[in-house]
C-alpha atoms as a PDB file:
ATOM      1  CA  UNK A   1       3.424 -45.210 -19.359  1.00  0.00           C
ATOM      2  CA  UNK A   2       1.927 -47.041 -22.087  1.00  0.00           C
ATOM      3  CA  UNK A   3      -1.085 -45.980 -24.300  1.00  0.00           C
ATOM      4  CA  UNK A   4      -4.450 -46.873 -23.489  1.00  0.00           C
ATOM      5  CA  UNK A   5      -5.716 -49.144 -26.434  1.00  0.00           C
ATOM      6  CA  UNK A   6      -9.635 -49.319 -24.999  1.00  0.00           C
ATOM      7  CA  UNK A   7     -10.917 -49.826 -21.710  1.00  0.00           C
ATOM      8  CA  UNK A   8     -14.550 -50.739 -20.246  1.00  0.00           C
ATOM      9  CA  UNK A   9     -16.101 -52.130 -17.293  1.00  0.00           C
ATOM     10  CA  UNK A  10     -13.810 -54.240 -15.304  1.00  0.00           C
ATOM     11  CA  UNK A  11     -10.815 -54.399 -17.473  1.00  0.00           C
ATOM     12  CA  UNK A  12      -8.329 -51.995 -20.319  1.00  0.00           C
ATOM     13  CA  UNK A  13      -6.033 -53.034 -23.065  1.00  0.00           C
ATOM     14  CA  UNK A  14      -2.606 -51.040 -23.088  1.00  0.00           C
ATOM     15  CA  UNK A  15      -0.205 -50.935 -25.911  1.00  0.00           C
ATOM     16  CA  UNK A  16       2.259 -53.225 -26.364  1.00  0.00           C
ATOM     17  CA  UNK A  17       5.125 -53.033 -23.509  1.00  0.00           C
ATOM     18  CA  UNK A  18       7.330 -55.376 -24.203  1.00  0.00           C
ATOM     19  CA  UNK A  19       7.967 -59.495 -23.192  1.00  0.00           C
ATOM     20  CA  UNK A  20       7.355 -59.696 -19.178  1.00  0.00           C
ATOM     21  CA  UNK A  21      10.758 -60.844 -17.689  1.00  0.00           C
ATOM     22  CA  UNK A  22      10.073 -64.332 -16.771  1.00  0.00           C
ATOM     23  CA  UNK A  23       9.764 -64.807 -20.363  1.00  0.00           C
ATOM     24  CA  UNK A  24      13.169 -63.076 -21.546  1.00  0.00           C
ATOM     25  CA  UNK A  25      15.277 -64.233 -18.765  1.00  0.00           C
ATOM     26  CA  UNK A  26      14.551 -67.725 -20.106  1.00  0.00           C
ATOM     27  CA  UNK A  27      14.817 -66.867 -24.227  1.00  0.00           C
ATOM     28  CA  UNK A  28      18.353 -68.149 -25.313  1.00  0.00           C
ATOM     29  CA  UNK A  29      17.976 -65.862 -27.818  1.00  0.00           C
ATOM     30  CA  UNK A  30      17.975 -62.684 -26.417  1.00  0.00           C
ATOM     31  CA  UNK A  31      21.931 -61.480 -25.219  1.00  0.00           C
ATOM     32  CA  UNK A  32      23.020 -61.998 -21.455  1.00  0.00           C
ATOM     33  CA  UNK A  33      23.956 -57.924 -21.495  1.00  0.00           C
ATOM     34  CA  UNK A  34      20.267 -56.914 -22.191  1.00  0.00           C
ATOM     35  CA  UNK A  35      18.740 -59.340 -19.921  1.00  0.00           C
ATOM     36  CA  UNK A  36      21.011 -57.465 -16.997  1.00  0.00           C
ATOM     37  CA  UNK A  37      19.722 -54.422 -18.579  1.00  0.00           C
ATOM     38  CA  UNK A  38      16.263 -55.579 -18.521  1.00  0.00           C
ATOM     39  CA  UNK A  39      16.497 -57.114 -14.601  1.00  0.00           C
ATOM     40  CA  UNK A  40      18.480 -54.176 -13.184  1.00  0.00           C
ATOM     41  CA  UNK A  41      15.345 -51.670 -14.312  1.00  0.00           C
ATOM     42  CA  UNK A  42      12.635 -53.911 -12.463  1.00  0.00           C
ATOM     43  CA  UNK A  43      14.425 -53.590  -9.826  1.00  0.00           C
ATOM     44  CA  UNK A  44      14.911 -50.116  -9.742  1.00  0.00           C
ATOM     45  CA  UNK A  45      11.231 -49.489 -11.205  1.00  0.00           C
ATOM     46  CA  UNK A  46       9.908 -51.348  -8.357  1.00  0.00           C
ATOM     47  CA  UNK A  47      12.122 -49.043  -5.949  1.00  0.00           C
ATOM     48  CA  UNK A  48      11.168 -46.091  -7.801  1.00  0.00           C
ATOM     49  CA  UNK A  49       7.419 -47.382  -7.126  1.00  0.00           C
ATOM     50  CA  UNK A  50       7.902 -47.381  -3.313  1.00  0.00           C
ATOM     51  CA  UNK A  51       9.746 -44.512  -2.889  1.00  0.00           C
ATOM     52  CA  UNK A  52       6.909 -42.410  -4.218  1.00  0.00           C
ATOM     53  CA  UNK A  53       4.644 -44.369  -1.893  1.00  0.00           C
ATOM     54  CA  UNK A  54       3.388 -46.830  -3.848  1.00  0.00           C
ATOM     55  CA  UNK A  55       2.895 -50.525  -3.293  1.00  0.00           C
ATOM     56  CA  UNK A  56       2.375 -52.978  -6.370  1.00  0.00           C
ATOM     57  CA  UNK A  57       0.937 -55.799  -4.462  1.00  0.00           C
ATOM     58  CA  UNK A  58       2.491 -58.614  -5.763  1.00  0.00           C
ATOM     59  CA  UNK A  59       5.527 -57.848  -8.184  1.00  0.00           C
ATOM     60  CA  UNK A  60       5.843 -61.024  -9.658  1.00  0.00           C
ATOM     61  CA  UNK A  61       8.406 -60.986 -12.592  1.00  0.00           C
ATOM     62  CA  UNK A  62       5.819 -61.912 -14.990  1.00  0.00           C
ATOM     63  CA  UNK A  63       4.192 -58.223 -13.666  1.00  0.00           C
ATOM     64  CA  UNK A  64       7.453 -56.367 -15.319  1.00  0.00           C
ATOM     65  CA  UNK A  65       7.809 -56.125 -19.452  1.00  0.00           C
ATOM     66  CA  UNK A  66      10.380 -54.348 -20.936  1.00  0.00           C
ATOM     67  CA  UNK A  67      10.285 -52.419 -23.853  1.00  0.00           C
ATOM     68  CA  UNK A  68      14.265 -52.277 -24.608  1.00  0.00           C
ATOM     69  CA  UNK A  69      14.278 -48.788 -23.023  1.00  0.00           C
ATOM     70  CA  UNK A  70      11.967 -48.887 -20.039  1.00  0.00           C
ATOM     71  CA  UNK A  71      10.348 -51.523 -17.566  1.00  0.00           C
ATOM     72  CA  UNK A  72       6.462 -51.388 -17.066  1.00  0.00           C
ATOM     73  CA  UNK A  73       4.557 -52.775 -14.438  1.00  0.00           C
ATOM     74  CA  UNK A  74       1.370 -54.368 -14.838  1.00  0.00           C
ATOM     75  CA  UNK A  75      -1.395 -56.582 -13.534  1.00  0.00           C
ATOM     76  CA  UNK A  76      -2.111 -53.700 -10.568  1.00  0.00           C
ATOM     77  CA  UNK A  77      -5.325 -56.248  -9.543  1.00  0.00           C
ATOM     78  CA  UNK A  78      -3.962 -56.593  -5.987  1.00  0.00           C
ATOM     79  CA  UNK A  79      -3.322 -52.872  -5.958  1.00  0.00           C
ATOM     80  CA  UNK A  80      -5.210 -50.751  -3.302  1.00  0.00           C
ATOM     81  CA  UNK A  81      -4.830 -46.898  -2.532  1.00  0.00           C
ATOM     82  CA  UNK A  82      -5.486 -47.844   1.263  1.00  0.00           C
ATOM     83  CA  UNK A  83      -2.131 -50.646   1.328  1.00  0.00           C
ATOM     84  CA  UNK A  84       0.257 -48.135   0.078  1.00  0.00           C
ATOM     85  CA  UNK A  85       2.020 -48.675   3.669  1.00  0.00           C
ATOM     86  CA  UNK A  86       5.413 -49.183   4.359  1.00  0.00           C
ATOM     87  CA  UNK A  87       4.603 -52.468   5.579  1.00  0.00           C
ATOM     88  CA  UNK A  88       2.943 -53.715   2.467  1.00  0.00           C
ATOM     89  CA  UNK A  89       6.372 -52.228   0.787  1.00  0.00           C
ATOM     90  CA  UNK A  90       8.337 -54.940   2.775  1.00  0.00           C
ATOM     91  CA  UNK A  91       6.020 -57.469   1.335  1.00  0.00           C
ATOM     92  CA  UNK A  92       6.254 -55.793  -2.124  1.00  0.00           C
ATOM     93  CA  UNK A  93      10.072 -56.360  -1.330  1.00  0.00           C
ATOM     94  CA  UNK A  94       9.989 -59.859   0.257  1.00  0.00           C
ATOM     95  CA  UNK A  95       7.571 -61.329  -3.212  1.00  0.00           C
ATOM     96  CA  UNK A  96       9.674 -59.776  -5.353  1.00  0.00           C
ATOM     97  CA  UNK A  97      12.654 -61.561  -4.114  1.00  0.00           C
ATOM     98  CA  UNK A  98      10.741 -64.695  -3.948  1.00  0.00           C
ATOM     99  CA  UNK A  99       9.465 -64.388  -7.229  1.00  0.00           C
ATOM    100  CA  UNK A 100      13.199 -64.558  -8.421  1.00  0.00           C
ATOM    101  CA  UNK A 101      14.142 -67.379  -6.646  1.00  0.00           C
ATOM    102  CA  UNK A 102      11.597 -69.320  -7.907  1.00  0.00           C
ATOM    103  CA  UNK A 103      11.899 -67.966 -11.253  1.00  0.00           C
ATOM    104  CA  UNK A 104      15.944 -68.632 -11.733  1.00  0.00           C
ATOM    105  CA  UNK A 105      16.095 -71.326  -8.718  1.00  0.00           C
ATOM    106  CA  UNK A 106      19.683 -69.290  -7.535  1.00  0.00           C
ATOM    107  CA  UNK A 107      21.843 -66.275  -6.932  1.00  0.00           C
ATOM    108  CA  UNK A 108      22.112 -65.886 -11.127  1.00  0.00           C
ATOM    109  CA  UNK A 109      23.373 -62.897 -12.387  1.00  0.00           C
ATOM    110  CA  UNK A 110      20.048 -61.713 -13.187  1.00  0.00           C
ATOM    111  CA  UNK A 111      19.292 -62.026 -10.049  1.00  0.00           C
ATOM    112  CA  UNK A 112      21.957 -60.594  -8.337  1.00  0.00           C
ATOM    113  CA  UNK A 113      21.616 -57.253 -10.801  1.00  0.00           C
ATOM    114  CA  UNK A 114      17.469 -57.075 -10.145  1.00  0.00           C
ATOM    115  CA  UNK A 115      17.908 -57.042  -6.083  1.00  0.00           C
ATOM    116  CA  UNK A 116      21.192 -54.881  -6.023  1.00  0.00           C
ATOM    117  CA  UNK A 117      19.268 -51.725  -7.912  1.00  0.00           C
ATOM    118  CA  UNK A 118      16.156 -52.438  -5.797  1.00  0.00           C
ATOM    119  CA  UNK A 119      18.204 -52.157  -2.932  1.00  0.00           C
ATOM    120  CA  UNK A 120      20.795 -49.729  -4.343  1.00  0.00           C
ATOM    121  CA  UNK A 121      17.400 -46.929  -4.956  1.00  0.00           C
ATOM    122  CA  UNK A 122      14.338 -48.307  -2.291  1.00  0.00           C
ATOM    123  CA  UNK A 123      13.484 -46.081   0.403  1.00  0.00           C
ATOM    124  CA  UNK A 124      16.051 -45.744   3.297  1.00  0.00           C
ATOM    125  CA  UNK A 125      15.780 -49.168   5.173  1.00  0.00           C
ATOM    126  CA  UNK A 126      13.222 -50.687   3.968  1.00  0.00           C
ATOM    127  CA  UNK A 127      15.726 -53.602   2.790  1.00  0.00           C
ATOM    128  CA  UNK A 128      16.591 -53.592   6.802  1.00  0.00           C
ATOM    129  CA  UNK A 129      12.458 -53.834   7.577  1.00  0.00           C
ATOM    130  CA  UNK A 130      12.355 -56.481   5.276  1.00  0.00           C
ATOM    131  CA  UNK A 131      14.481 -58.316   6.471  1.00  0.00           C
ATOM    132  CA  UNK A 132      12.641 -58.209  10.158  1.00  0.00           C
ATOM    133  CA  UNK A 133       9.368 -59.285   9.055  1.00  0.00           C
ATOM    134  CA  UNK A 134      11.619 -62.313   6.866  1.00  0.00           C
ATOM    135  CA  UNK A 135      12.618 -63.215  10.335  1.00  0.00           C
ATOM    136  CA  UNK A 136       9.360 -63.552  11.489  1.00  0.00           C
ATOM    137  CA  UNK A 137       8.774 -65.875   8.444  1.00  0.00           C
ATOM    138  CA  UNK A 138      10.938 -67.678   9.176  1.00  0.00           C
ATOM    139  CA  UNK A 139       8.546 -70.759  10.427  1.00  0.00           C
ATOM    140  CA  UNK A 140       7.541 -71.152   6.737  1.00  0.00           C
ATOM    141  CA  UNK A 141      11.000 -72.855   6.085  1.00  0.00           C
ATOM    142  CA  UNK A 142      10.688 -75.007   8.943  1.00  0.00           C
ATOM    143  CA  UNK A 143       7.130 -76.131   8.069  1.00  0.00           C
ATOM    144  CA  UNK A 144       7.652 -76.489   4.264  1.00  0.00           C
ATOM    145  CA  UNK A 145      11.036 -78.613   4.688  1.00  0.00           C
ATOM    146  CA  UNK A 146       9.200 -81.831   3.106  1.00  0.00           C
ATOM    147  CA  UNK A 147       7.729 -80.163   0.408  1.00  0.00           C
ATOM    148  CA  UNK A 148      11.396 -78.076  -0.430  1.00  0.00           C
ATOM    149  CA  UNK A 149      12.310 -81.648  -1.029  1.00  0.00           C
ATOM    150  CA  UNK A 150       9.886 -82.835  -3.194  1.00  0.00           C
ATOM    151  CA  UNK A 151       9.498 -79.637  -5.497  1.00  0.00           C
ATOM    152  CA  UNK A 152      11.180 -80.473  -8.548  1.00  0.00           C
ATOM    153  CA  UNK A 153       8.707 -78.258 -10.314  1.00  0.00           C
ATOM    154  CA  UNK A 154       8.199 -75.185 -10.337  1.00  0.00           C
ATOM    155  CA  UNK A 155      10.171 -73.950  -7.105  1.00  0.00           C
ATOM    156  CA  UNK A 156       8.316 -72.443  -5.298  1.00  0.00           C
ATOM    157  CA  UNK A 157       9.020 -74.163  -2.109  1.00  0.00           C
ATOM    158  CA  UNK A 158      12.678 -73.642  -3.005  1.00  0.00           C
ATOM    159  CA  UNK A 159      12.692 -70.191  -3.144  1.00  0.00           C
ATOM    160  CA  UNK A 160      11.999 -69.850   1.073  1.00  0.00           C
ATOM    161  CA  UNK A 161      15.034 -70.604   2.229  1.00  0.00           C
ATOM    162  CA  UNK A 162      16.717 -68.929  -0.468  1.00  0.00           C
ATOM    163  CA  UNK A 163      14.906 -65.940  -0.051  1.00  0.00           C
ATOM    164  CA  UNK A 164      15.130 -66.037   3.814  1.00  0.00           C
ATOM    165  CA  UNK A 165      18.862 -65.987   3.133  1.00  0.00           C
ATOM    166  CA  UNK A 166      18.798 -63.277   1.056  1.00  0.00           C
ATOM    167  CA  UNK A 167      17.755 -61.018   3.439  1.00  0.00           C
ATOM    168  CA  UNK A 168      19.707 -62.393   6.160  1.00  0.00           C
ATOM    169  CA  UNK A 169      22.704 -61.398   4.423  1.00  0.00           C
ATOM    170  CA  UNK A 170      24.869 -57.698   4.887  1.00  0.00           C
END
């Protein structure tokens, strides 16, 4: 856990955590082997998070900074002690894979690493819950189809199908 820096009404200022992840999977500069490092700990950090109950509320890769030594999670603004539910912990699960997608627009080695320790260390089927309630999303591919097509920006739209895979497959 970061140090607290200074905090007041409505906000705090933690120490320094590190670069989020959206930002070092994308620096040439930093070696492939620590960005696997780096990916394979948000994973298993958000895991971690859910197995002792806890639901982030929208683990977005930009949410996850890494030190070099340990992942930390921030921008808890859509956190609320009453969601910590295992149903908002398949939709912790199902964002996070999103994110990814639209982050690295395939199944990237970073990617692969980041879902294989979330699954590898997440509460007994909740991957398999997920995957239920991604069925029942499914309609979201079907009515974004156009848009897939024309999203040459950020990817967003992209990322359904490719997530909807995901958790299709074994």
């Amino acid at each position: 856990m970061p140090d607290l820096v200074v905090e007041g009404p409505g906000f705090l200022v933690i120490a320094d955590c590190g670069p989020s992840l959206n930002l070092m999977v994308r620096d040439v500069g930093i070696p492939s082997a620590e960005k696997l490092r780096a990916m394979t700990a948000a994973g298993a950090a958000l895991a971690r998070l859910h197995y002792a109950g806890v639901v982030h509320g929208r683990p977005s890769i930009r949410d996850f900074c890494w030190d070099g030594d340990q992942i930390t999670l921030i921008d808890w603004e859509r956190y609320r002690p009453h969601a910590n539910t295992r149903f908002r912990m398949r939709v912790d699960a199902v964002i996070f894979v999103f994110n990814l997608y639209a982050l690295l627009r395939g199944n990237t080695p970073e990617l692969i690493v980041a879902i294989d320790a979330y699954r590898a260390k997440a509460p007994p089927g909740l991957w398999d819950e997920a995957a239920r309630l991604c069925r029942r999303l499914a309609i979201f591919d079907l009515l974004t189809k156009r848009q897939q097509r024309r999203d040459a920006g950020r990817g967003e739209f992209r990322a359904i199908p490719l997530t909807l895979r995901r958790f299709r497959a074994p």
